[in-house]
N, C-alpha and C. Protein backbone atom coordinates (compact mmCIF):
# COMPACT_ATOMS: atom_id res chain seq x y z
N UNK A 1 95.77 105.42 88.01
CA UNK A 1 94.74 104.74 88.80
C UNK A 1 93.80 105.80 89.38
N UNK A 2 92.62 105.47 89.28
CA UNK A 2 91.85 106.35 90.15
C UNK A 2 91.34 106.71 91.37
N UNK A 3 91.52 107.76 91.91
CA UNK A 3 91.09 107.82 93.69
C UNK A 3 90.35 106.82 94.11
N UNK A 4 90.65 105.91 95.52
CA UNK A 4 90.49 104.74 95.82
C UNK A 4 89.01 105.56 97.14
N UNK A 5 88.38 104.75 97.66
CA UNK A 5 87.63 105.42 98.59
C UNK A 5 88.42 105.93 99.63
N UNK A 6 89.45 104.86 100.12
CA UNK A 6 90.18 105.50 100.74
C UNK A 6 90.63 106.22 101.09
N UNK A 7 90.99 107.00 99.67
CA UNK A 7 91.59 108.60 99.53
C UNK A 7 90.39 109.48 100.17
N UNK A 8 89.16 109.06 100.02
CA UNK A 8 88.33 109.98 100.41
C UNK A 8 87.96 110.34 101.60
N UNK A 9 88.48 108.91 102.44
CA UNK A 9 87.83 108.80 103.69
C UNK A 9 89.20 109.52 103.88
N UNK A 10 91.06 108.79 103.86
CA UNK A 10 91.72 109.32 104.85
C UNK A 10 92.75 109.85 103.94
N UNK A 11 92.71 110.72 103.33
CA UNK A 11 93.45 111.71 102.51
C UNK A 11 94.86 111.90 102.70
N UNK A 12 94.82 111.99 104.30
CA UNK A 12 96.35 112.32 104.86
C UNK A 12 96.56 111.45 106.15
N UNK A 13 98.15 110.65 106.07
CA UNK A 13 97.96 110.03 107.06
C UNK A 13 99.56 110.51 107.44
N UNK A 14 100.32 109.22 108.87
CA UNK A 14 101.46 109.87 108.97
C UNK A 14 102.07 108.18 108.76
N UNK A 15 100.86 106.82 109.23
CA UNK A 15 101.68 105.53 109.56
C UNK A 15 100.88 104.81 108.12
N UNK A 16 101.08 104.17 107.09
CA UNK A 16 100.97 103.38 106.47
C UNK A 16 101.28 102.07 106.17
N UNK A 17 100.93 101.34 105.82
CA UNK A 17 101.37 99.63 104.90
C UNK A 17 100.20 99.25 103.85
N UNK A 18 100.80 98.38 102.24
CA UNK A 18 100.49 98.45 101.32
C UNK A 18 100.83 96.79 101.43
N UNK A 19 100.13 96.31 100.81
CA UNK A 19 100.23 95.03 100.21
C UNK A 19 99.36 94.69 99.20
N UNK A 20 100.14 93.90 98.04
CA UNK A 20 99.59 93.51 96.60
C UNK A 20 99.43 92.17 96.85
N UNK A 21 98.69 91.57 95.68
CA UNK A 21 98.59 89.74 95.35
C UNK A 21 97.81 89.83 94.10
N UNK A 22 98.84 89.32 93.48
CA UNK A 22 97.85 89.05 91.71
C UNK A 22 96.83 88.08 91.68
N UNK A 23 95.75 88.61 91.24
CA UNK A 23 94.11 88.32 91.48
C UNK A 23 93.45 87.67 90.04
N UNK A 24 94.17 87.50 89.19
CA UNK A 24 94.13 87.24 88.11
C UNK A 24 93.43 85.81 87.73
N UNK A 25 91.72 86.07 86.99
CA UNK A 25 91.30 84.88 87.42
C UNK A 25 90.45 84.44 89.08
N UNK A 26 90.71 85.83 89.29
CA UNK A 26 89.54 85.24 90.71
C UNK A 26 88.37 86.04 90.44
N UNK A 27 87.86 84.94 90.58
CA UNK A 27 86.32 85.79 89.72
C UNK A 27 85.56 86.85 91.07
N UNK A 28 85.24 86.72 92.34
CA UNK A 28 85.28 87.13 93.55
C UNK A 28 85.77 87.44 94.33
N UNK A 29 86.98 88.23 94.53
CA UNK A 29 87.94 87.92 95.81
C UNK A 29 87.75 88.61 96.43
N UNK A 30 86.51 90.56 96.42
CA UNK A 30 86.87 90.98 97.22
C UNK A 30 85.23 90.52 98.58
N UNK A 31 84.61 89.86 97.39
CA UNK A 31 83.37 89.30 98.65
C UNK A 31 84.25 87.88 99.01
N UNK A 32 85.34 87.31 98.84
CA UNK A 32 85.68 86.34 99.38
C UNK A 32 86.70 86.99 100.52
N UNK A 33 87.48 87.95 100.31
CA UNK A 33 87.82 88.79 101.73
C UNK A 33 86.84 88.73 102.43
N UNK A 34 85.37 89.14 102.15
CA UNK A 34 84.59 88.96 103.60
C UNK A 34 84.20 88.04 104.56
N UNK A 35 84.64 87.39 103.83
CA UNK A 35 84.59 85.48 103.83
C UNK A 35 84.65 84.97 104.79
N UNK A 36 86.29 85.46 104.53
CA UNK A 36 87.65 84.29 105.06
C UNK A 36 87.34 84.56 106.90
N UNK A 37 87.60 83.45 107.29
CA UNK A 37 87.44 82.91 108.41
C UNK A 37 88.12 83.32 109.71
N UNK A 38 88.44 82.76 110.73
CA UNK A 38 89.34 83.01 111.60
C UNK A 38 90.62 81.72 111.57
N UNK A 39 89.66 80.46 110.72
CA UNK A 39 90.84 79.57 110.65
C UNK A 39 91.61 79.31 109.80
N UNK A 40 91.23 80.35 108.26
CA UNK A 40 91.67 80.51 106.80
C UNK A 40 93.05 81.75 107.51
N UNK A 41 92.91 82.25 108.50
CA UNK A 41 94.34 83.40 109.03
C UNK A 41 94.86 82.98 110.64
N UNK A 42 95.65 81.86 110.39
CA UNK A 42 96.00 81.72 111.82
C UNK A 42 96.56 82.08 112.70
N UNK A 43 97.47 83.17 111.95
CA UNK A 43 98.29 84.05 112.50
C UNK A 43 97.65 85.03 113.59
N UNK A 44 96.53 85.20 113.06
CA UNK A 44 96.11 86.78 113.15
C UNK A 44 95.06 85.60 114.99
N UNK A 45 94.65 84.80 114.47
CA UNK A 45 94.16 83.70 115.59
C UNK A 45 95.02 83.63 116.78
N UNK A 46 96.20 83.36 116.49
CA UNK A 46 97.38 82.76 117.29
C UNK A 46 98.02 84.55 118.23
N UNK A 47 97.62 85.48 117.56
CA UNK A 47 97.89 86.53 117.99
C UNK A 47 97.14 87.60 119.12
N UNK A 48 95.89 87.07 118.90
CA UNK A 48 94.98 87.29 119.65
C UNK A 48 94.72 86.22 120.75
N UNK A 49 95.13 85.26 120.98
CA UNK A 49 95.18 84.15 121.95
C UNK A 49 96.43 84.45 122.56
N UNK A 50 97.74 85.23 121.84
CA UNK A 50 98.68 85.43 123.10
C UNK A 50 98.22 86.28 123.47
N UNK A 51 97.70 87.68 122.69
CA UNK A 51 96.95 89.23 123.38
C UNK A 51 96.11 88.90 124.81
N UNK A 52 95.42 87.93 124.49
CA UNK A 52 94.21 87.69 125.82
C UNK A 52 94.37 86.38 126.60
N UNK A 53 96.15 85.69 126.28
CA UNK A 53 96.19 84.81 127.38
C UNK A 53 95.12 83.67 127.07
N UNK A 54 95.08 83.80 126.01
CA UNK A 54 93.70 82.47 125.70
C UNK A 54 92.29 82.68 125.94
N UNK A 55 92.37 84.13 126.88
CA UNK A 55 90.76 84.32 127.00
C UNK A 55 89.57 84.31 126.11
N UNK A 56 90.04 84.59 125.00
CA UNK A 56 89.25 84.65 123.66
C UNK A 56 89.13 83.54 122.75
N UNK A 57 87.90 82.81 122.86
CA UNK A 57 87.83 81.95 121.64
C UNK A 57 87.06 82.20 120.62
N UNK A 58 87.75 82.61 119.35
CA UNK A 58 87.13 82.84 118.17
C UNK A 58 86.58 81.73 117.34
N UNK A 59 85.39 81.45 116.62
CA UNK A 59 84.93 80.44 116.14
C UNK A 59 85.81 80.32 114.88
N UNK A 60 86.33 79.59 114.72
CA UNK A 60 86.97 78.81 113.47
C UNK A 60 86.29 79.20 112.20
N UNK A 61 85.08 78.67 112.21
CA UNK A 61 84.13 79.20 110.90
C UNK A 61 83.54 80.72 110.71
N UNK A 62 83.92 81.83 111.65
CA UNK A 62 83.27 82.67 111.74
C UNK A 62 84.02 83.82 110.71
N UNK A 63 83.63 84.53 109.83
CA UNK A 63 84.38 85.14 109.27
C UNK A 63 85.21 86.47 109.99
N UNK A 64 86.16 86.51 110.17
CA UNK A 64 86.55 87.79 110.78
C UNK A 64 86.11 89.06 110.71
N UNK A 65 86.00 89.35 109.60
CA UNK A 65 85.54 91.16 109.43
C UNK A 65 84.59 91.01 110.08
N UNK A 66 83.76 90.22 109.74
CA UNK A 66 82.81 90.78 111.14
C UNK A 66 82.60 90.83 112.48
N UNK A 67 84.00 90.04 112.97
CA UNK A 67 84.26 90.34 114.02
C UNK A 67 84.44 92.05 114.55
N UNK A 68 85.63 92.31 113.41
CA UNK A 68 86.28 93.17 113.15
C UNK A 68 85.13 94.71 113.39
N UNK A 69 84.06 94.40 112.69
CA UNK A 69 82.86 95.48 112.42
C UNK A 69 82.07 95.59 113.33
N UNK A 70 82.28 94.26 114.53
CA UNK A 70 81.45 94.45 115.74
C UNK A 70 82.36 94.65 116.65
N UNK A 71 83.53 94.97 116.85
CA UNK A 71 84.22 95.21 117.83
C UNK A 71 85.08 96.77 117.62
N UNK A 72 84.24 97.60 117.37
CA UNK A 72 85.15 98.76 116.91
C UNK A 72 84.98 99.56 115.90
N UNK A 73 85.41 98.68 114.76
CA UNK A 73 85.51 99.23 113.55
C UNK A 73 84.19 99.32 112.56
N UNK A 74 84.28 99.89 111.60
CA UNK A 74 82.93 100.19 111.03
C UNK A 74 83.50 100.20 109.39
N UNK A 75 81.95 99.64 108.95
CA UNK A 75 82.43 99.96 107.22
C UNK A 75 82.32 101.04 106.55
N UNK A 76 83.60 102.22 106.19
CA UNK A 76 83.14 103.55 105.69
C UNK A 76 83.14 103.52 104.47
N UNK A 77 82.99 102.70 103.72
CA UNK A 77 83.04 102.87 102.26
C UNK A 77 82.64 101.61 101.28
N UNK A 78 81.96 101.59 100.50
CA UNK A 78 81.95 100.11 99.85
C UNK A 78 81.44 100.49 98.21
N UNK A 79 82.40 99.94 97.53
CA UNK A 79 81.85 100.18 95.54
C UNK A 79 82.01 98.75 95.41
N UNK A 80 81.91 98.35 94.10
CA UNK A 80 82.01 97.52 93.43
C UNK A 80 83.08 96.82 93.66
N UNK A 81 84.47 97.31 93.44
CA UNK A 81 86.00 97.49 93.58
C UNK A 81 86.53 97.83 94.59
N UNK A 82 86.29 97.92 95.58
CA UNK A 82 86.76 98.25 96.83
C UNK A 82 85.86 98.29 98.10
N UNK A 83 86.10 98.16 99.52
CA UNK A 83 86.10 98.10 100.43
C UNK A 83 86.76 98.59 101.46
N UNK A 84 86.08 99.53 102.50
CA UNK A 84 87.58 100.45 103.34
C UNK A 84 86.76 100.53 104.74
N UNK A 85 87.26 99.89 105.71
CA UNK A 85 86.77 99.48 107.02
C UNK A 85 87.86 100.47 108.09
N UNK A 86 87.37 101.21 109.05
CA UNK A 86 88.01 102.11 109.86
C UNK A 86 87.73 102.26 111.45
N UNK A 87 88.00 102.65 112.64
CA UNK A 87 87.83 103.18 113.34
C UNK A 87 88.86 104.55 113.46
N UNK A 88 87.95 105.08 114.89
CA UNK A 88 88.60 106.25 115.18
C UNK A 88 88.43 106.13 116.58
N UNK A 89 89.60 106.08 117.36
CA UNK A 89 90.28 105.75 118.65
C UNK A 89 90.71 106.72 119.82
N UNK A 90 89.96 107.27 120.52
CA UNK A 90 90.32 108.14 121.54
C UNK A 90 90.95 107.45 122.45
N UNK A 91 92.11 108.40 123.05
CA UNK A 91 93.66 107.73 123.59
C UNK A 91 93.39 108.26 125.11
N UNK A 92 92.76 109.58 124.82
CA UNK A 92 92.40 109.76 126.50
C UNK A 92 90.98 109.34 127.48
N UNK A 93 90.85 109.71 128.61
CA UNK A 93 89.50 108.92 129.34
C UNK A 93 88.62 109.68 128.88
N UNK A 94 87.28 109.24 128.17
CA UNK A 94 87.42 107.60 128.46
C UNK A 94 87.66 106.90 126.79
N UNK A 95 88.80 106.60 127.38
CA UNK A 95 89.43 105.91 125.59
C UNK A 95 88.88 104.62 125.40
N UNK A 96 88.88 104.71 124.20
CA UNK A 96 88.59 103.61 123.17
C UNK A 96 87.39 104.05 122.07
N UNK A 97 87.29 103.50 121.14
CA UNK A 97 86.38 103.80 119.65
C UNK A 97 85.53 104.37 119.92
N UNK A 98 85.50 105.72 119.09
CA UNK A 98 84.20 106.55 119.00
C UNK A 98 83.20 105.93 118.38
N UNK A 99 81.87 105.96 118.23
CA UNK A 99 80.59 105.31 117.98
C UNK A 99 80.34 106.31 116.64
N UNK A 100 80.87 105.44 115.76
CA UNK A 100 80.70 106.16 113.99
C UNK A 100 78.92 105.59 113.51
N UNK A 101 78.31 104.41 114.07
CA UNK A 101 77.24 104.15 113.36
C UNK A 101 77.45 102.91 111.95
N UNK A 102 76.15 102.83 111.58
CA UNK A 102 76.65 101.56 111.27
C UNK A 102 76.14 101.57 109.19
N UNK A 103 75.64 103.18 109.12
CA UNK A 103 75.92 103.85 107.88
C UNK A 103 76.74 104.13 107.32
N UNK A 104 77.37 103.44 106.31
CA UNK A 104 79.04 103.67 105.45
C UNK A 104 79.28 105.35 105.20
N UNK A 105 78.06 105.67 104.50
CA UNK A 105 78.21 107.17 104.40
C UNK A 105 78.05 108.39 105.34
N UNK A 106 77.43 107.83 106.31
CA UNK A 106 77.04 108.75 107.32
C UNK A 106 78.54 108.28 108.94
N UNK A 107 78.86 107.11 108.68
CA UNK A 107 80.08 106.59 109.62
C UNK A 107 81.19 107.39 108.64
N UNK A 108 81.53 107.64 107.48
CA UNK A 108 83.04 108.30 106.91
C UNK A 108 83.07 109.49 107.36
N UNK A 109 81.84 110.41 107.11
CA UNK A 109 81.69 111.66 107.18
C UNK A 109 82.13 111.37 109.14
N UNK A 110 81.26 111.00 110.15
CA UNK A 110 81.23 111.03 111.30
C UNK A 110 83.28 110.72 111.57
N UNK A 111 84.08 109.79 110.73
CA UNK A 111 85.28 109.79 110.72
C UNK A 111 86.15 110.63 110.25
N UNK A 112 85.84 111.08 109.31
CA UNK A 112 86.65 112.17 108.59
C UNK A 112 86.49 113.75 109.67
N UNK A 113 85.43 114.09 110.33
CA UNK A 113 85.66 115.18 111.53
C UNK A 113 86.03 115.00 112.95
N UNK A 114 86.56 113.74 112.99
CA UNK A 114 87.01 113.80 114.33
C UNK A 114 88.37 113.89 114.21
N UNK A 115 89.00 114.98 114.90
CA UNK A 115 90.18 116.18 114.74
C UNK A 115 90.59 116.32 115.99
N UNK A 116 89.38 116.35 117.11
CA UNK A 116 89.72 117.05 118.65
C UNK A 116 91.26 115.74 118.82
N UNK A 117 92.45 116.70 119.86
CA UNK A 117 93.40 115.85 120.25
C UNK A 117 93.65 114.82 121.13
N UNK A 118 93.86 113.74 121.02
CA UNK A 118 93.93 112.67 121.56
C UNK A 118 93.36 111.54 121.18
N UNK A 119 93.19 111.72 119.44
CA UNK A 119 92.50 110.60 118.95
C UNK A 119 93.57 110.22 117.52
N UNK A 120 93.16 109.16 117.60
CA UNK A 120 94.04 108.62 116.00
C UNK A 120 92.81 107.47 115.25
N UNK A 121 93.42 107.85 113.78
CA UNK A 121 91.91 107.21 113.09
C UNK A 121 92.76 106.22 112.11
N UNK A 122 92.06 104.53 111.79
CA UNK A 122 92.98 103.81 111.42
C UNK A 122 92.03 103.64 110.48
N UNK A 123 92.58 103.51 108.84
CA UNK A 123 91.36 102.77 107.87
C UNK A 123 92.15 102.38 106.94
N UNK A 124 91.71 100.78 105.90
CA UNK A 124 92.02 100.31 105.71
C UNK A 124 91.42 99.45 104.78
N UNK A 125 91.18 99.68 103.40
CA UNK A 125 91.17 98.76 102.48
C UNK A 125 91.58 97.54 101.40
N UNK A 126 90.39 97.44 100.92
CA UNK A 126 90.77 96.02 100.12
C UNK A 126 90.31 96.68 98.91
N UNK A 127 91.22 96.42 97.90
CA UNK A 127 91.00 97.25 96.17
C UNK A 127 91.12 96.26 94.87
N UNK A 128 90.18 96.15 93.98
CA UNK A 128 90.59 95.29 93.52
C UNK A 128 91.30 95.97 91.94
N UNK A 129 92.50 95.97 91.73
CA UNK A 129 92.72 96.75 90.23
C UNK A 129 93.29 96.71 89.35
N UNK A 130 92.95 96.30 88.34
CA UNK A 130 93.64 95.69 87.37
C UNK A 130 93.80 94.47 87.64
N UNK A 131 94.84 93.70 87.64
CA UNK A 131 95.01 92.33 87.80
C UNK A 131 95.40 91.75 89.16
N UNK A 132 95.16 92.71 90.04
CA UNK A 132 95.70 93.02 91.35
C UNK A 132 95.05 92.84 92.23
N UNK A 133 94.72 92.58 93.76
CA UNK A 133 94.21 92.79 95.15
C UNK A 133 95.45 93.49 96.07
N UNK A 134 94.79 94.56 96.32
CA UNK A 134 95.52 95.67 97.66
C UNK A 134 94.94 95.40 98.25
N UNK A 135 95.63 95.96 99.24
CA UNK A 135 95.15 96.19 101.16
C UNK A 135 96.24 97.24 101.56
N UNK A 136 95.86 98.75 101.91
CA UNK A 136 96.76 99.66 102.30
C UNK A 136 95.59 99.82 103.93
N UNK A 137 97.01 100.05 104.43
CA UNK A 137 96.68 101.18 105.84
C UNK A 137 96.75 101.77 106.42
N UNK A 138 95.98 103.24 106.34
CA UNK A 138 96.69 104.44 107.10
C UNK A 138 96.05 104.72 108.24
N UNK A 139 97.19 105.35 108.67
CA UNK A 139 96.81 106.10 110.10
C UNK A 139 97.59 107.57 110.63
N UNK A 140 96.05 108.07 111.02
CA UNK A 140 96.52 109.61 111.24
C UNK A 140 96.14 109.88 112.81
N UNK A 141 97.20 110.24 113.41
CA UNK A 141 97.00 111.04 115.20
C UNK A 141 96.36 112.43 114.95
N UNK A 142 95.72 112.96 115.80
CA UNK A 142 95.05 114.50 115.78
C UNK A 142 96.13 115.22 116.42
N UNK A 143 96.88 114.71 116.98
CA UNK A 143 97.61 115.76 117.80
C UNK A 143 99.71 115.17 117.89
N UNK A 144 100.16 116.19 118.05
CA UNK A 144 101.64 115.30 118.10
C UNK A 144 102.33 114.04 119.19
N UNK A 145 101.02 114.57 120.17
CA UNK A 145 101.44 113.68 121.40
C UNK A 145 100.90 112.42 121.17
N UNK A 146 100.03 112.40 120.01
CA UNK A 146 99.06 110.91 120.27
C UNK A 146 99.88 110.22 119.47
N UNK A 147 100.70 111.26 117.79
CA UNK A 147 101.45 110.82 116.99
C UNK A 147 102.85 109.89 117.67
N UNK A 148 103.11 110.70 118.83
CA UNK A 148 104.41 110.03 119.39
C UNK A 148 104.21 109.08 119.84
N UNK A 149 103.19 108.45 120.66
CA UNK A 149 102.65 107.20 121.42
C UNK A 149 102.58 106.34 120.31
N UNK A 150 101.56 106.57 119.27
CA UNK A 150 101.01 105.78 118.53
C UNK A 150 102.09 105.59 117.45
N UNK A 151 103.28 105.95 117.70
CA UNK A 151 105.08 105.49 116.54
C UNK A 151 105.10 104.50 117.16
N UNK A 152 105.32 104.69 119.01
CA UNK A 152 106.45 103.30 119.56
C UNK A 152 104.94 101.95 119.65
N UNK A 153 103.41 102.56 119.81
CA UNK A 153 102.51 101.39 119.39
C UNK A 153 102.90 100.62 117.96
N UNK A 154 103.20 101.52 116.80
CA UNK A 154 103.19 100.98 115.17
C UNK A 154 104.24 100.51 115.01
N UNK A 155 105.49 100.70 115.76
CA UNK A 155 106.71 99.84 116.19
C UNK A 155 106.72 98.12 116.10
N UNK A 156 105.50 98.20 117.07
CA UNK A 156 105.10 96.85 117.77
C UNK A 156 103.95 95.93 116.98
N UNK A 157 103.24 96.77 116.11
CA UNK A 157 102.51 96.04 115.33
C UNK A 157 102.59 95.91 113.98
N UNK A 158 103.27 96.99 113.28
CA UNK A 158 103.49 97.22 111.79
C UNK A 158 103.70 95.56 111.39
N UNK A 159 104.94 94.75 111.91
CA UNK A 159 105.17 93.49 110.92
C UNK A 159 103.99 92.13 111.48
N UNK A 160 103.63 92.32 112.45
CA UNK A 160 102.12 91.40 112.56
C UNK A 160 101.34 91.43 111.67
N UNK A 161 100.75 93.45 111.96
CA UNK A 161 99.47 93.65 111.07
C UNK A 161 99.77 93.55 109.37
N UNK A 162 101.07 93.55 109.09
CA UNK A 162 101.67 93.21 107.64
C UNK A 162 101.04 92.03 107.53
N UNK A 163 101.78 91.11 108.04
CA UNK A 163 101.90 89.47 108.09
C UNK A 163 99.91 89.09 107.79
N UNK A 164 99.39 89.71 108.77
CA UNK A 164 97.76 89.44 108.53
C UNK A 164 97.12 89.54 107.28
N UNK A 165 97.53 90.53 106.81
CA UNK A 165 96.59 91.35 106.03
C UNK A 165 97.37 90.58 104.82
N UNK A 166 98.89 90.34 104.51
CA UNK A 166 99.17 89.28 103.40
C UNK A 166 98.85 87.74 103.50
N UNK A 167 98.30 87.62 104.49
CA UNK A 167 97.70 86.21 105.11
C UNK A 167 96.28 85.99 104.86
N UNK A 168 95.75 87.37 104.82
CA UNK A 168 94.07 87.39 104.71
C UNK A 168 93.77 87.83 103.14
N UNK A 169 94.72 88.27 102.66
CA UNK A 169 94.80 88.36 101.22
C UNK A 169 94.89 86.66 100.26
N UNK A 170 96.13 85.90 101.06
CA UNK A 170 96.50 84.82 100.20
C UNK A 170 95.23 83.87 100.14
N UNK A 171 94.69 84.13 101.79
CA UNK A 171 92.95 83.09 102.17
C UNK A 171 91.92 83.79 101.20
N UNK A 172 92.00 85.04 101.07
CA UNK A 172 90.87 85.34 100.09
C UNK A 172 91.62 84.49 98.19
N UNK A 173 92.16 84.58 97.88
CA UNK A 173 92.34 84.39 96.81
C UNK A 173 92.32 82.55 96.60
N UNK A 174 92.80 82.15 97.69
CA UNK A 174 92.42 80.67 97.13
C UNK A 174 90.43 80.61 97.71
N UNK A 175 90.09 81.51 98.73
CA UNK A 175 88.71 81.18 98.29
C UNK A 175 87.82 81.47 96.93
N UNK A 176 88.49 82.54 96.81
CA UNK A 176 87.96 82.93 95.37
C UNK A 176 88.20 81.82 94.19
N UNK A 177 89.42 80.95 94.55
CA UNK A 177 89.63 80.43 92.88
C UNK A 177 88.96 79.29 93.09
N UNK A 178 88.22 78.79 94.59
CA UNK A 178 88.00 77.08 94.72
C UNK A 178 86.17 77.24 95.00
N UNK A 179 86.36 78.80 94.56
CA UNK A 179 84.65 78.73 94.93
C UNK A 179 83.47 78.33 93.45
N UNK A 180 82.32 77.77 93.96
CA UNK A 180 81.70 77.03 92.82
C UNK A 180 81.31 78.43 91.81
N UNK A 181 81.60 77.70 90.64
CA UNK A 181 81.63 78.42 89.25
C UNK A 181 79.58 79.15 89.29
């Protein structure tokens, strides 16, 4: 198989997850990933309503990634065949997402040098290959202390963010097969 963008953006990580779904016959699935809704993944709905106590109401029809792309994360990569959406997360004050920009090529590069310690960088694609749809996700800490925090965090989210991402996979593929010819 050949280097995924992924590889390009995050080469080396320490926390990963991989998920497949045979795509076989979906004529679109990875513009129907961009799609899918907040009510096509309810999980990922139902998870964020316990996170915020209900404070958050997400529109039903609204597609997520772009939630996703306005709250943080950014698109660092996009071909034909793939898609790889990332932030990069400073842990100390004043924490939360560094401001990558809203240029795929000019946001990877701005991701791929942030190194200083106390940051961890999460990215995460959709591949389409061979007869296949992936979704892998890595994540790399800059420093060992952020690595140790961010184990007992990936503890707590690894089988959610699993559960989503094979949830947002299964919604892309029946959009893809029920969408007009």
């Amino acid at each position: 198989m050949t280097p995924s963008l992924l590889d390009q953006v995050l080469p080396e990580w320490q926390f990963d997850e991989r998920h497949e779904l045979d795509a076989r016959g979906d004529t679109d699935v990875l513009a129907a990933i961009e799609r899918v809704t907040w009510s096509e993944v309810p999980l990922f709905r139902a998870l964020l309503f316990l996170g915020s106590l209900g404070r958050t109401r997400m529109p039903p029809d609204r597609p997520f990634l772009a939630d996703l792309t306005s709250g943080g994360f950014t698109v660092l990569g996009r071909g034909p065949d793939e898609v790889v959406i990332g932030a990069a997360v400073r842990t100390t004050d004043p924490a939360g997402s560094v401001a990558l920009g809203s240029d795929p090529a000019e946001a990877a590069e701005i991701f791929r040098n942030v190194t200083d310690p106390g940051h961890y960088k999460v990215a995460f694609n959709f591949r389409r290959a061979g007869g296949a749809v992936r979704t892998e996700t890595r994540v790399l800490a800059t420093d060992e202390a952020t690595r140790r925090r961010f184990t007992r965090y990936w503890l707590l989210i690894r089988l959610p963010s699993g559960l989503i991402r094979a949830e947002w996979l299964r919604a892309a593929r029946r959009r893809a097969l029920t969408a007009p010819a």
